[in-house]
C-alpha atoms as a PDB file:
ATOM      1  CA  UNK A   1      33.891  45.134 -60.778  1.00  0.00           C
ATOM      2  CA  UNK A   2      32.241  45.115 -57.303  1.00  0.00           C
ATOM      3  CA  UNK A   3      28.918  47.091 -58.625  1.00  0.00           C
ATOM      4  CA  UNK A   4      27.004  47.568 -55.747  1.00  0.00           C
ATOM      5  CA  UNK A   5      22.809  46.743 -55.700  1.00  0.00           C
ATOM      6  CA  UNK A   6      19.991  49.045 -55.051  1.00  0.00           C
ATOM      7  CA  UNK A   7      17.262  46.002 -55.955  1.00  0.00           C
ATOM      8  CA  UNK A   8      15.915  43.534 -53.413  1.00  0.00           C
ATOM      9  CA  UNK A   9      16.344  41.070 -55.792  1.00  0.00           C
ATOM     10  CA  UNK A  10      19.822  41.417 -57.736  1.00  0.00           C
ATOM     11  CA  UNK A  11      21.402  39.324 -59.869  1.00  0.00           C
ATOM     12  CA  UNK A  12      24.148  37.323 -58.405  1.00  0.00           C
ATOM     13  CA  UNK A  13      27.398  36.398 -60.758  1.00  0.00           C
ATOM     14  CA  UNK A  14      30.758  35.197 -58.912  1.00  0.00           C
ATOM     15  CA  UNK A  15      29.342  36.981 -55.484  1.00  0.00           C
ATOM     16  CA  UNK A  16      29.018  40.249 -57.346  1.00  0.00           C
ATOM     17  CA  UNK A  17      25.906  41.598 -57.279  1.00  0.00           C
ATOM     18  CA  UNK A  18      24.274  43.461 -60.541  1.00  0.00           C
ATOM     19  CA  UNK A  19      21.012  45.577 -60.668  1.00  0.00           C
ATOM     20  CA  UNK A  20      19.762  44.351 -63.965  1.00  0.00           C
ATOM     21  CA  UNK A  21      19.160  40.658 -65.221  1.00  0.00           C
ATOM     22  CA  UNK A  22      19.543  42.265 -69.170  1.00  0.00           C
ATOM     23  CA  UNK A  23      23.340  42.232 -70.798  1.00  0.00           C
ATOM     24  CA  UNK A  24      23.933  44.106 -74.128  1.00  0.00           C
ATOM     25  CA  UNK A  25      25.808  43.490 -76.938  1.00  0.00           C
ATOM     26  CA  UNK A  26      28.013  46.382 -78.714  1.00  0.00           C
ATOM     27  CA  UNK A  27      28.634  45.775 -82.281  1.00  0.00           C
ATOM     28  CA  UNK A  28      26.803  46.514 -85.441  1.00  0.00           C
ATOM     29  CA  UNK A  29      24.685  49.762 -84.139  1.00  0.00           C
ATOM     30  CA  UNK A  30      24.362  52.413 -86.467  1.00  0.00           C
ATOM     31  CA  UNK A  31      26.489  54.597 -84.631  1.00  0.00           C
ATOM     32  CA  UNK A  32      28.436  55.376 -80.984  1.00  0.00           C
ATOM     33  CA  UNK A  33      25.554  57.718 -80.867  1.00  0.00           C
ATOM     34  CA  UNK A  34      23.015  55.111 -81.240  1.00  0.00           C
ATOM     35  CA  UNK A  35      24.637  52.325 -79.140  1.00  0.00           C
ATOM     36  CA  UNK A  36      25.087  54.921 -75.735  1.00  0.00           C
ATOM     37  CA  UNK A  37      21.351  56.109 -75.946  1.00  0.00           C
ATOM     38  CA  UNK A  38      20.534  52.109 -75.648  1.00  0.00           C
ATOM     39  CA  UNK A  39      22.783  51.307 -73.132  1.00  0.00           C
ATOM     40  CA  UNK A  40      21.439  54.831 -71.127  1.00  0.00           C
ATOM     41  CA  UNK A  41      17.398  53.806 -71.674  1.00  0.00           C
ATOM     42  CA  UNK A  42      17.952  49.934 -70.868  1.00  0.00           C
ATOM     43  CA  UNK A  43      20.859  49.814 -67.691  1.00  0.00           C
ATOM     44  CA  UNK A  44      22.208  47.410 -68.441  1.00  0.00           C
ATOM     45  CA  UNK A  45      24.547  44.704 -66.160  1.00  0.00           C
ATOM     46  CA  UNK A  46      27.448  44.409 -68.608  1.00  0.00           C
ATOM     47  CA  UNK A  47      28.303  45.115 -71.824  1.00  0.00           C
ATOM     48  CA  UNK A  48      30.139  42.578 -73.968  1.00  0.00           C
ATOM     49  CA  UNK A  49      33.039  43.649 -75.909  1.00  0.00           C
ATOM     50  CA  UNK A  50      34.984  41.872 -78.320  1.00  0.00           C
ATOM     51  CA  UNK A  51      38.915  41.788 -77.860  1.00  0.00           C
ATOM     52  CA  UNK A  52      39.043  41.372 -81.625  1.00  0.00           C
ATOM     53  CA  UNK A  53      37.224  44.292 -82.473  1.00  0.00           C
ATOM     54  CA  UNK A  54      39.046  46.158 -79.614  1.00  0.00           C
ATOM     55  CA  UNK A  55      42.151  45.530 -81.592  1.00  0.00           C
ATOM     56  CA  UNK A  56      41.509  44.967 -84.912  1.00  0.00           C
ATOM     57  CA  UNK A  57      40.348  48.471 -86.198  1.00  0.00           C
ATOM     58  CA  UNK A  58      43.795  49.963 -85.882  1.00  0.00           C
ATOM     59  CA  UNK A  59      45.065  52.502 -83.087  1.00  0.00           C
ATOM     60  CA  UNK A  60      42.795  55.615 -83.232  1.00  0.00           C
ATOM     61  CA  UNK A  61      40.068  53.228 -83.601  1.00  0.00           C
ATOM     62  CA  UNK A  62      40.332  50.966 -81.064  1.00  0.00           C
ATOM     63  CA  UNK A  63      40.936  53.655 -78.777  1.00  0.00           C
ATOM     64  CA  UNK A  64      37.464  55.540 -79.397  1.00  0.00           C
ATOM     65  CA  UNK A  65      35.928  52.387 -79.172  1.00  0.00           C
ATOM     66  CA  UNK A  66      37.142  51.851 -75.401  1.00  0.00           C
ATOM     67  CA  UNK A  67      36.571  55.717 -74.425  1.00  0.00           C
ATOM     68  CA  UNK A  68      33.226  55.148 -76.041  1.00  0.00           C
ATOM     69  CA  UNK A  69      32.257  52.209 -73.400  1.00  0.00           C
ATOM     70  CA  UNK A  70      34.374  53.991 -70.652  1.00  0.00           C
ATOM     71  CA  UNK A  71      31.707  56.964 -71.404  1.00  0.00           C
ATOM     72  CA  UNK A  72      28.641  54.465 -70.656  1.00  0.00           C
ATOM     73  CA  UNK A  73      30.068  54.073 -66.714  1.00  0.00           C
ATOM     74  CA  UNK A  74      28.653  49.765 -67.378  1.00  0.00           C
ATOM     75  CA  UNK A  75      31.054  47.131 -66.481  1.00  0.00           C
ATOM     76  CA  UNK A  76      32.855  45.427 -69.378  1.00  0.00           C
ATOM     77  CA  UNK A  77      32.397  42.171 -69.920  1.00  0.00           C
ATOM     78  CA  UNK A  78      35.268  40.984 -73.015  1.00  0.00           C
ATOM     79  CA  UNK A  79      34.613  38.175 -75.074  1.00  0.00           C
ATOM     80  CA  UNK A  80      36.586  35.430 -76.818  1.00  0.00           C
ATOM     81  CA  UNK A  81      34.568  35.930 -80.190  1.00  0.00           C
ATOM     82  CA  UNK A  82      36.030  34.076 -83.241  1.00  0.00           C
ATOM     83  CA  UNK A  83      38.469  31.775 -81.427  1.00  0.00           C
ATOM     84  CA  UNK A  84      38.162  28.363 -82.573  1.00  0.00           C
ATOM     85  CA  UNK A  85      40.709  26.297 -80.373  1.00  0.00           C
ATOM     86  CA  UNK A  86      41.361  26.529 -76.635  1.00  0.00           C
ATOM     87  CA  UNK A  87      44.877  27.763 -76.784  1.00  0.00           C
ATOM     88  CA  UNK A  88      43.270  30.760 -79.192  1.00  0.00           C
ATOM     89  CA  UNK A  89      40.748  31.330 -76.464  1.00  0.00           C
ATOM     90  CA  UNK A  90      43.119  31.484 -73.785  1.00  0.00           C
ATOM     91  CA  UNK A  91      45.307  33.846 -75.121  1.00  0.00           C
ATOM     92  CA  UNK A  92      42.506  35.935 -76.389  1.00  0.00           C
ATOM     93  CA  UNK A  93      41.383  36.133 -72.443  1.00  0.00           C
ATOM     94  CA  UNK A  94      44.543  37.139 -70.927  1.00  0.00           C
ATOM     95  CA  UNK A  95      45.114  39.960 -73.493  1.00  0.00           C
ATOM     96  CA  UNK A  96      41.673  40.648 -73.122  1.00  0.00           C
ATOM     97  CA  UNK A  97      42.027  40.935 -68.743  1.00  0.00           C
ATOM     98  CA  UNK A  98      44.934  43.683 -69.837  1.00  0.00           C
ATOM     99  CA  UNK A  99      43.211  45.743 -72.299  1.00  0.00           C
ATOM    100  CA  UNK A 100      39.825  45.645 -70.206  1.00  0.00           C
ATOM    101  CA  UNK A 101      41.335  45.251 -67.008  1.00  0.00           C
ATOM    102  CA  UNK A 102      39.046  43.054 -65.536  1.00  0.00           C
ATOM    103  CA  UNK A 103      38.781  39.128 -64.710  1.00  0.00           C
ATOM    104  CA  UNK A 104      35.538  38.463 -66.196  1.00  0.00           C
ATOM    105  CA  UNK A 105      35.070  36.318 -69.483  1.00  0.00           C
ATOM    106  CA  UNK A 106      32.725  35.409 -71.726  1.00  0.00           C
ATOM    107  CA  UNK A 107      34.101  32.446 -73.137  1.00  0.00           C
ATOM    108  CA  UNK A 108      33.171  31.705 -76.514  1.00  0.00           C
ATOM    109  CA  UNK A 109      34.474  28.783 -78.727  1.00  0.00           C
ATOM    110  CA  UNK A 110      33.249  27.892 -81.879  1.00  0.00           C
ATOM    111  CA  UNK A 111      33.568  24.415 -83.184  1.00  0.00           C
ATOM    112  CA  UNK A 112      31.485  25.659 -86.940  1.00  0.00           C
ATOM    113  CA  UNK A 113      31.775  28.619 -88.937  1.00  0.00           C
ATOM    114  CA  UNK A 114      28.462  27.897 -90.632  1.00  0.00           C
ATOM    115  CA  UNK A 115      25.917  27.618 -87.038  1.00  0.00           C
ATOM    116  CA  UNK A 116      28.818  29.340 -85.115  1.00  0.00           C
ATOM    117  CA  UNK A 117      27.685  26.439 -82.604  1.00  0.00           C
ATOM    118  CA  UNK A 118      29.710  25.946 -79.589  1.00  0.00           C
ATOM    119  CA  UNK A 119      32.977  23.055 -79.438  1.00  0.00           C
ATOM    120  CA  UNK A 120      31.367  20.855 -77.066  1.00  0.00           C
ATOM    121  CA  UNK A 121      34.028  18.773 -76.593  1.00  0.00           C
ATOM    122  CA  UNK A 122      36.845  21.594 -75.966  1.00  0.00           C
ATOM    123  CA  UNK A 123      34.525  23.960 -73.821  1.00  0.00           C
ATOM    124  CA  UNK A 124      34.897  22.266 -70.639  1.00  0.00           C
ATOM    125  CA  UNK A 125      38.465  22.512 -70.691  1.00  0.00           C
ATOM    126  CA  UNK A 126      38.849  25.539 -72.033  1.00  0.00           C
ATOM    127  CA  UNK A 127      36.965  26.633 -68.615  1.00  0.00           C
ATOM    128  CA  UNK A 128      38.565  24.841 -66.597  1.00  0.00           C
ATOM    129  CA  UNK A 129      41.895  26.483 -67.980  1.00  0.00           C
ATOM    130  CA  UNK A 130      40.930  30.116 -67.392  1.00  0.00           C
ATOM    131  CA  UNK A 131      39.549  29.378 -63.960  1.00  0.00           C
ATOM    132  CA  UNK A 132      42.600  28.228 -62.510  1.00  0.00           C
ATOM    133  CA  UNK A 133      44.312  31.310 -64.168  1.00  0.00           C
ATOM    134  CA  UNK A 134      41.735  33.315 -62.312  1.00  0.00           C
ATOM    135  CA  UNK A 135      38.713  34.438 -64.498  1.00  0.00           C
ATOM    136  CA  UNK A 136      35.304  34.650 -63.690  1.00  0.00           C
ATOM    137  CA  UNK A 137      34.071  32.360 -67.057  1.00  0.00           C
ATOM    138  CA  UNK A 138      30.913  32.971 -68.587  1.00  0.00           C
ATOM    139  CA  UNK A 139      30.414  30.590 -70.875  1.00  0.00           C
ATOM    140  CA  UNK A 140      28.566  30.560 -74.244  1.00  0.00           C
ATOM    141  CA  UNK A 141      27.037  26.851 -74.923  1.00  0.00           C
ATOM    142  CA  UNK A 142      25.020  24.986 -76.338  1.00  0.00           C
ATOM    143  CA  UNK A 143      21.227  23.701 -74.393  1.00  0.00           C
ATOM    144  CA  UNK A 144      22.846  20.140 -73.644  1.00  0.00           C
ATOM    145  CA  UNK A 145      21.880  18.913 -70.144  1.00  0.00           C
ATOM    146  CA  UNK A 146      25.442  17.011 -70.035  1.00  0.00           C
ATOM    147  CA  UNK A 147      27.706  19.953 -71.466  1.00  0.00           C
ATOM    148  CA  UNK A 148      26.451  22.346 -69.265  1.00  0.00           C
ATOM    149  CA  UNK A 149      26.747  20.219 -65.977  1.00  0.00           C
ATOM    150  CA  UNK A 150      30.137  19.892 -67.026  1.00  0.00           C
ATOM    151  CA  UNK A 151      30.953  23.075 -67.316  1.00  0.00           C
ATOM    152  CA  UNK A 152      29.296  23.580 -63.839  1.00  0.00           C
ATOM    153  CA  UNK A 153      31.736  21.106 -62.731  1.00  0.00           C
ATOM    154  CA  UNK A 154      34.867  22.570 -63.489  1.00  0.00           C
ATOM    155  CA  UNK A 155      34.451  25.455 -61.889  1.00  0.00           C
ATOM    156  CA  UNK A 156      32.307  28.070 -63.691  1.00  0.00           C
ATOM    157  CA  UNK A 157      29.406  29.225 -61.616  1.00  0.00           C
ATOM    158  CA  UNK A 158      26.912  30.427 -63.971  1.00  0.00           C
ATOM    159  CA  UNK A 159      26.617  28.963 -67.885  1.00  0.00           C
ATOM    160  CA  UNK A 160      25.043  30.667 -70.859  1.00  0.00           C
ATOM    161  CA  UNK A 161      23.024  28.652 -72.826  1.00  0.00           C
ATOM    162  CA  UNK A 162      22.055  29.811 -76.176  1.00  0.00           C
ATOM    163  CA  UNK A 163      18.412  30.078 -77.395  1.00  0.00           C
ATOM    164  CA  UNK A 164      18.687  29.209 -80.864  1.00  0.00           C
ATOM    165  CA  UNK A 165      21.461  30.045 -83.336  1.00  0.00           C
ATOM    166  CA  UNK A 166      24.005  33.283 -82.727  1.00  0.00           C
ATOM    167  CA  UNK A 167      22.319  36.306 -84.534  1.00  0.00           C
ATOM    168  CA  UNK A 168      18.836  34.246 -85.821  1.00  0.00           C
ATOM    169  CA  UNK A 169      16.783  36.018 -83.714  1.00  0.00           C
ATOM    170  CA  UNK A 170      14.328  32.343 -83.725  1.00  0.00           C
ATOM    171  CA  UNK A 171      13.569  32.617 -79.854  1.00  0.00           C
ATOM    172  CA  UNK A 172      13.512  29.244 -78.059  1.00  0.00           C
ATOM    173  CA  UNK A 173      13.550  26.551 -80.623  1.00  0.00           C
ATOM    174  CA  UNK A 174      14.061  23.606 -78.096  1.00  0.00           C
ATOM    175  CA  UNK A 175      11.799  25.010 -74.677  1.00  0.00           C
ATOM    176  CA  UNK A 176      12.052  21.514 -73.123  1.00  0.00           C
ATOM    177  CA  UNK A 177      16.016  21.327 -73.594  1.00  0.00           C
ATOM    178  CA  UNK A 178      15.813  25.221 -72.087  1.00  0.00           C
ATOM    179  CA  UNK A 179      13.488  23.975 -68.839  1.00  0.00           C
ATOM    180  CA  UNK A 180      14.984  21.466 -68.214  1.00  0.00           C
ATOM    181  CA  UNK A 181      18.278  22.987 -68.332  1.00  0.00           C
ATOM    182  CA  UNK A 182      17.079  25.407 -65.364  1.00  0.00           C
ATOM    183  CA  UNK A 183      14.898  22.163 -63.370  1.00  0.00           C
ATOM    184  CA  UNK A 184      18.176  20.244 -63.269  1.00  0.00           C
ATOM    185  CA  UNK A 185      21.208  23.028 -62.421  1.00  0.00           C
ATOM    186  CA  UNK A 186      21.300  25.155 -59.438  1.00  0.00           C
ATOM    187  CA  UNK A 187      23.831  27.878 -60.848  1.00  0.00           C
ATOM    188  CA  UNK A 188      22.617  31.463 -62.466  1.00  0.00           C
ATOM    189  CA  UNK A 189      21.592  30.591 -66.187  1.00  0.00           C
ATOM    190  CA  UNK A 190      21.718  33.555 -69.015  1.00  0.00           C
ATOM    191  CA  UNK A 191      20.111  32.821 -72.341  1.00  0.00           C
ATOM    192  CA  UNK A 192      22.661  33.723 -74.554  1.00  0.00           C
ATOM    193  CA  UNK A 193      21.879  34.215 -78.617  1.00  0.00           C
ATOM    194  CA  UNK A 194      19.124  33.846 -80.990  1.00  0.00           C
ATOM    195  CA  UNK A 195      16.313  35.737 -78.996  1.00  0.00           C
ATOM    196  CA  UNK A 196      15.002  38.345 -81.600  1.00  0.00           C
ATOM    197  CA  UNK A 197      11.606  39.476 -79.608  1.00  0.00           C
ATOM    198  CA  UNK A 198      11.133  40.667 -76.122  1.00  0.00           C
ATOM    199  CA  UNK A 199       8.642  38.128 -75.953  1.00  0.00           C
ATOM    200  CA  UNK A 200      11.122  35.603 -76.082  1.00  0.00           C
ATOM    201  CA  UNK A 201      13.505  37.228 -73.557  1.00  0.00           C
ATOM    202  CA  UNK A 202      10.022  37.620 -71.253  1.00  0.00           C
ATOM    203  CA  UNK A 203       9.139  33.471 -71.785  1.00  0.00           C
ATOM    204  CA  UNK A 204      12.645  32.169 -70.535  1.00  0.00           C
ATOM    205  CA  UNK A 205      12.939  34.614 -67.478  1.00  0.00           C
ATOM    206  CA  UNK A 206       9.086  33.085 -66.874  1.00  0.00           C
ATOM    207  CA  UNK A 207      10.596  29.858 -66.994  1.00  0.00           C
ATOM    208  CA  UNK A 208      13.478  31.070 -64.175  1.00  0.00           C
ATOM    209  CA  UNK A 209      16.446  31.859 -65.758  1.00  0.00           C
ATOM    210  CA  UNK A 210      18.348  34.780 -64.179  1.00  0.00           C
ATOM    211  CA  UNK A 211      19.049  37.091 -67.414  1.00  0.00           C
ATOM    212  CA  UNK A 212      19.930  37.058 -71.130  1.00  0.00           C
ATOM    213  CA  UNK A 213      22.884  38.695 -73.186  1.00  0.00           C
ATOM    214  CA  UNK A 214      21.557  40.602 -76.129  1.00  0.00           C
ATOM    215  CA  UNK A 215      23.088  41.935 -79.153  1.00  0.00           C
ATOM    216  CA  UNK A 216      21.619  41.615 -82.728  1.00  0.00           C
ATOM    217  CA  UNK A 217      18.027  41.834 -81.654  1.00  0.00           C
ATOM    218  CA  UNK A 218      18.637  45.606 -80.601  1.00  0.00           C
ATOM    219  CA  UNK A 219      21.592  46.848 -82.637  1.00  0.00           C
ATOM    220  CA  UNK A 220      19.711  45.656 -86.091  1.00  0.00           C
ATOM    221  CA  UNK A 221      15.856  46.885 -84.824  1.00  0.00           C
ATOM    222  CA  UNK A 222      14.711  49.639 -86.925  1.00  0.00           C
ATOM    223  CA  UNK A 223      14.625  51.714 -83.602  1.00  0.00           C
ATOM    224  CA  UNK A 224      17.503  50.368 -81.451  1.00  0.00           C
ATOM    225  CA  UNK A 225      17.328  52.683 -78.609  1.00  0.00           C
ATOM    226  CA  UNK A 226      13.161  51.794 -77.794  1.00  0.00           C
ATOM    227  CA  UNK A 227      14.146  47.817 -78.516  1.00  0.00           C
ATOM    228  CA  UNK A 228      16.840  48.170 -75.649  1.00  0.00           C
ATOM    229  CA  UNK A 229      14.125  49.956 -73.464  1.00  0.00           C
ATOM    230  CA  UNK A 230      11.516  47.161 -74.671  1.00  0.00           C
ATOM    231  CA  UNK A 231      14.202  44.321 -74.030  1.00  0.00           C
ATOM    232  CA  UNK A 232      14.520  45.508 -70.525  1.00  0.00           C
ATOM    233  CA  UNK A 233      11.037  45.914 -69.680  1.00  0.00           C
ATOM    234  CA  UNK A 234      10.282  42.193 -71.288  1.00  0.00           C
ATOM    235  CA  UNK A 235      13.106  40.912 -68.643  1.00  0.00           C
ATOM    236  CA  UNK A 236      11.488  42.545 -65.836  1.00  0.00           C
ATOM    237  CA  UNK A 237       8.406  41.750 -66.352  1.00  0.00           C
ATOM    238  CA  UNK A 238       9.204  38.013 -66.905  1.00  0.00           C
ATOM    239  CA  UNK A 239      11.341  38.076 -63.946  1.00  0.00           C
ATOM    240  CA  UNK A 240       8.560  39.631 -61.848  1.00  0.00           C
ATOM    241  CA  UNK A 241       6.240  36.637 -63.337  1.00  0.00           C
ATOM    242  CA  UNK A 242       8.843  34.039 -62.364  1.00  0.00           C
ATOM    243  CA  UNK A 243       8.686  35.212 -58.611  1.00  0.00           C
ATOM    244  CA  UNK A 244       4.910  35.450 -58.533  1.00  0.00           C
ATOM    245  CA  UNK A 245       4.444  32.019 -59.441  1.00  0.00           C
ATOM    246  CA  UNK A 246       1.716  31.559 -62.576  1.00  0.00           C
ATOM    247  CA  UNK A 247      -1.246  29.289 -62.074  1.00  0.00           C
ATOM    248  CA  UNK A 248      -1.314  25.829 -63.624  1.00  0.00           C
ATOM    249  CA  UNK A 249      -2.988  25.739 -67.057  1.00  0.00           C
ATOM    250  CA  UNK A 250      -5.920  23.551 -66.921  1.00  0.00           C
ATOM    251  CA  UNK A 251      -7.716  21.632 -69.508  1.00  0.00           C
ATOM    252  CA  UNK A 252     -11.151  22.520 -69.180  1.00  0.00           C
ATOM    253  CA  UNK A 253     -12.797  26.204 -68.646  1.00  0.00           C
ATOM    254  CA  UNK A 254     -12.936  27.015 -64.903  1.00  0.00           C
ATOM    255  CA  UNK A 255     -15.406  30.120 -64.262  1.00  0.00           C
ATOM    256  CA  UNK A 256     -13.664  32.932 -62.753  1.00  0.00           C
ATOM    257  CA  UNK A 257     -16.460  34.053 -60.946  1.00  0.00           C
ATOM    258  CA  UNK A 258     -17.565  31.405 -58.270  1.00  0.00           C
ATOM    259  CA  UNK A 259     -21.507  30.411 -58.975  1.00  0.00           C
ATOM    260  CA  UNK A 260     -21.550  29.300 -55.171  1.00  0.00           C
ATOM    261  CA  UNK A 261     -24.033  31.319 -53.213  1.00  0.00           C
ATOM    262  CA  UNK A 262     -25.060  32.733 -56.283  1.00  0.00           C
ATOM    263  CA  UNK A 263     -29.145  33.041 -56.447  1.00  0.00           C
ATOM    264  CA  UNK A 264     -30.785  30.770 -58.598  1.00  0.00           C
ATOM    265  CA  UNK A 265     -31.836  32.976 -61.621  1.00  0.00           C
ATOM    266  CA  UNK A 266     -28.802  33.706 -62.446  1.00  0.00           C
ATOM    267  CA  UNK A 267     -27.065  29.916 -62.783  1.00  0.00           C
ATOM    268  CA  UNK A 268     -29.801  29.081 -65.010  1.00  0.00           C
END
């Protein structure tokens, strides 16, 4: 991938280096038309593409689908959507580093239809399986403090903790599970599903996480294209907040205008 940065403050995945903090989702927009006008007003870092959908919608399909994201000129970040075991997601990955030609993986593998919540227990060593093969993982989990360090531990050097829910668009449901996530682990952190608002993509880059992965939020908005543009903005801008450091909330009212020195008739 090897995308070069023009920021003074990139974001930093696997030593690559990536302009924008923002990654987009491409399914369910209203049309090709309406999904390369979002990528083109929010720049994104990556686009996430599913194998299955790559491959699923027959020949002539599949093909304008990958001409269509070869048009954007955004790296291509596949995913392992819909695989439920880890032999399933492996396999998914290594067809998916031929068809996309690239190493990078977002690792997805669900353990319930209904939440379409993460299997905690197979995660890890699904991970740890397509690291040694040679992919840059990116996995999707759940908030847990424990899964997460584990996944850190076998190898992957950023994780991708959801939000809330794939697709509920709730925002943070569990902040304290989120900050604490990003107190305790020193590896770049990407919310990944259930943000709906660019509020909620501007409170967790506040809180220091390095990005967030978008999809339904944008691709269902009324106006798709000015959500993308408003997502981006909202990560910025919470980004920028991060790095400036915000005061400390305080209890009581503190004057903003000092009364020291002040003359007399006008503290009474």
């Amino acid at each position: 991938m090897n995308t070069p940065s023009l920021t003074p403050d990139p974001l930093v995945l696997y030593g690559e280096r990536f302009d924008s903090r923002l990654m987009l989702g491409t399914s369910r927009y209203p049309s090709p038309s309406v999904l390369i006008e979002a990528i083109e007003r929010s720049a994104p870092a990556m686009l996430t593409a599913s194998l299955r959908r790559q491959t699923g919608s027959g020949g002539e399909a599949s093909q304008s689908f990958w001409n269509l994201l070869r048009q954007a000129k955004v790296p291509v970040l596949p995913n392992t959507a819909g695989c439920h075991s880890v032999q399933e997601a492996i396999t998914t990955a290594e067809m998916a580093r031929e068809v996309f030609e690239t190493d990078w993986i977002k690792l997805e593998l669900i353990g319930d239809d209904y939440t379409l919540q993460p299997d905690t227990l197979n995660l890890p060593a699904a991970a740890a399986a397509l690291i040694q093969s040679g992919f840059k993982v990116l996995p999707y989990t759940t908030d847990d403090l424990v899964l997460c360090q584990r996944l850190v531990d076998v190898g992957c050097q950023a994780v991708m903790p959801w939000a809330a829910p794939i697709g509920t668009g709730k925002g943070p449901i569990n902040p304290h599970a989120l900050r604490t996530l990003r107190e305790r682990l020193n590896v770049p952190m990407i919310v990944d599903a259930g943000l709906g608002l660019p509020s909620h993509a501007c409170q967790v880059m506040e809180w220091g996480y390095d990005g967030v992965l978008l999809n339904t939020a944008v691709a269902l908005a009324q106006d798709p294209v000015r959500m993308a543009q408003a997502f981006a903005h909202a990560v910025a801008a919470g980004r920028s907040a991060f790095l400036a450091g915000a005061m400390q909330a305080q209890d009581n009212a503190q004057p903003s205008t000092p009364v020291l020195g002040t003359p007399f008739w006008h503290q009474t």
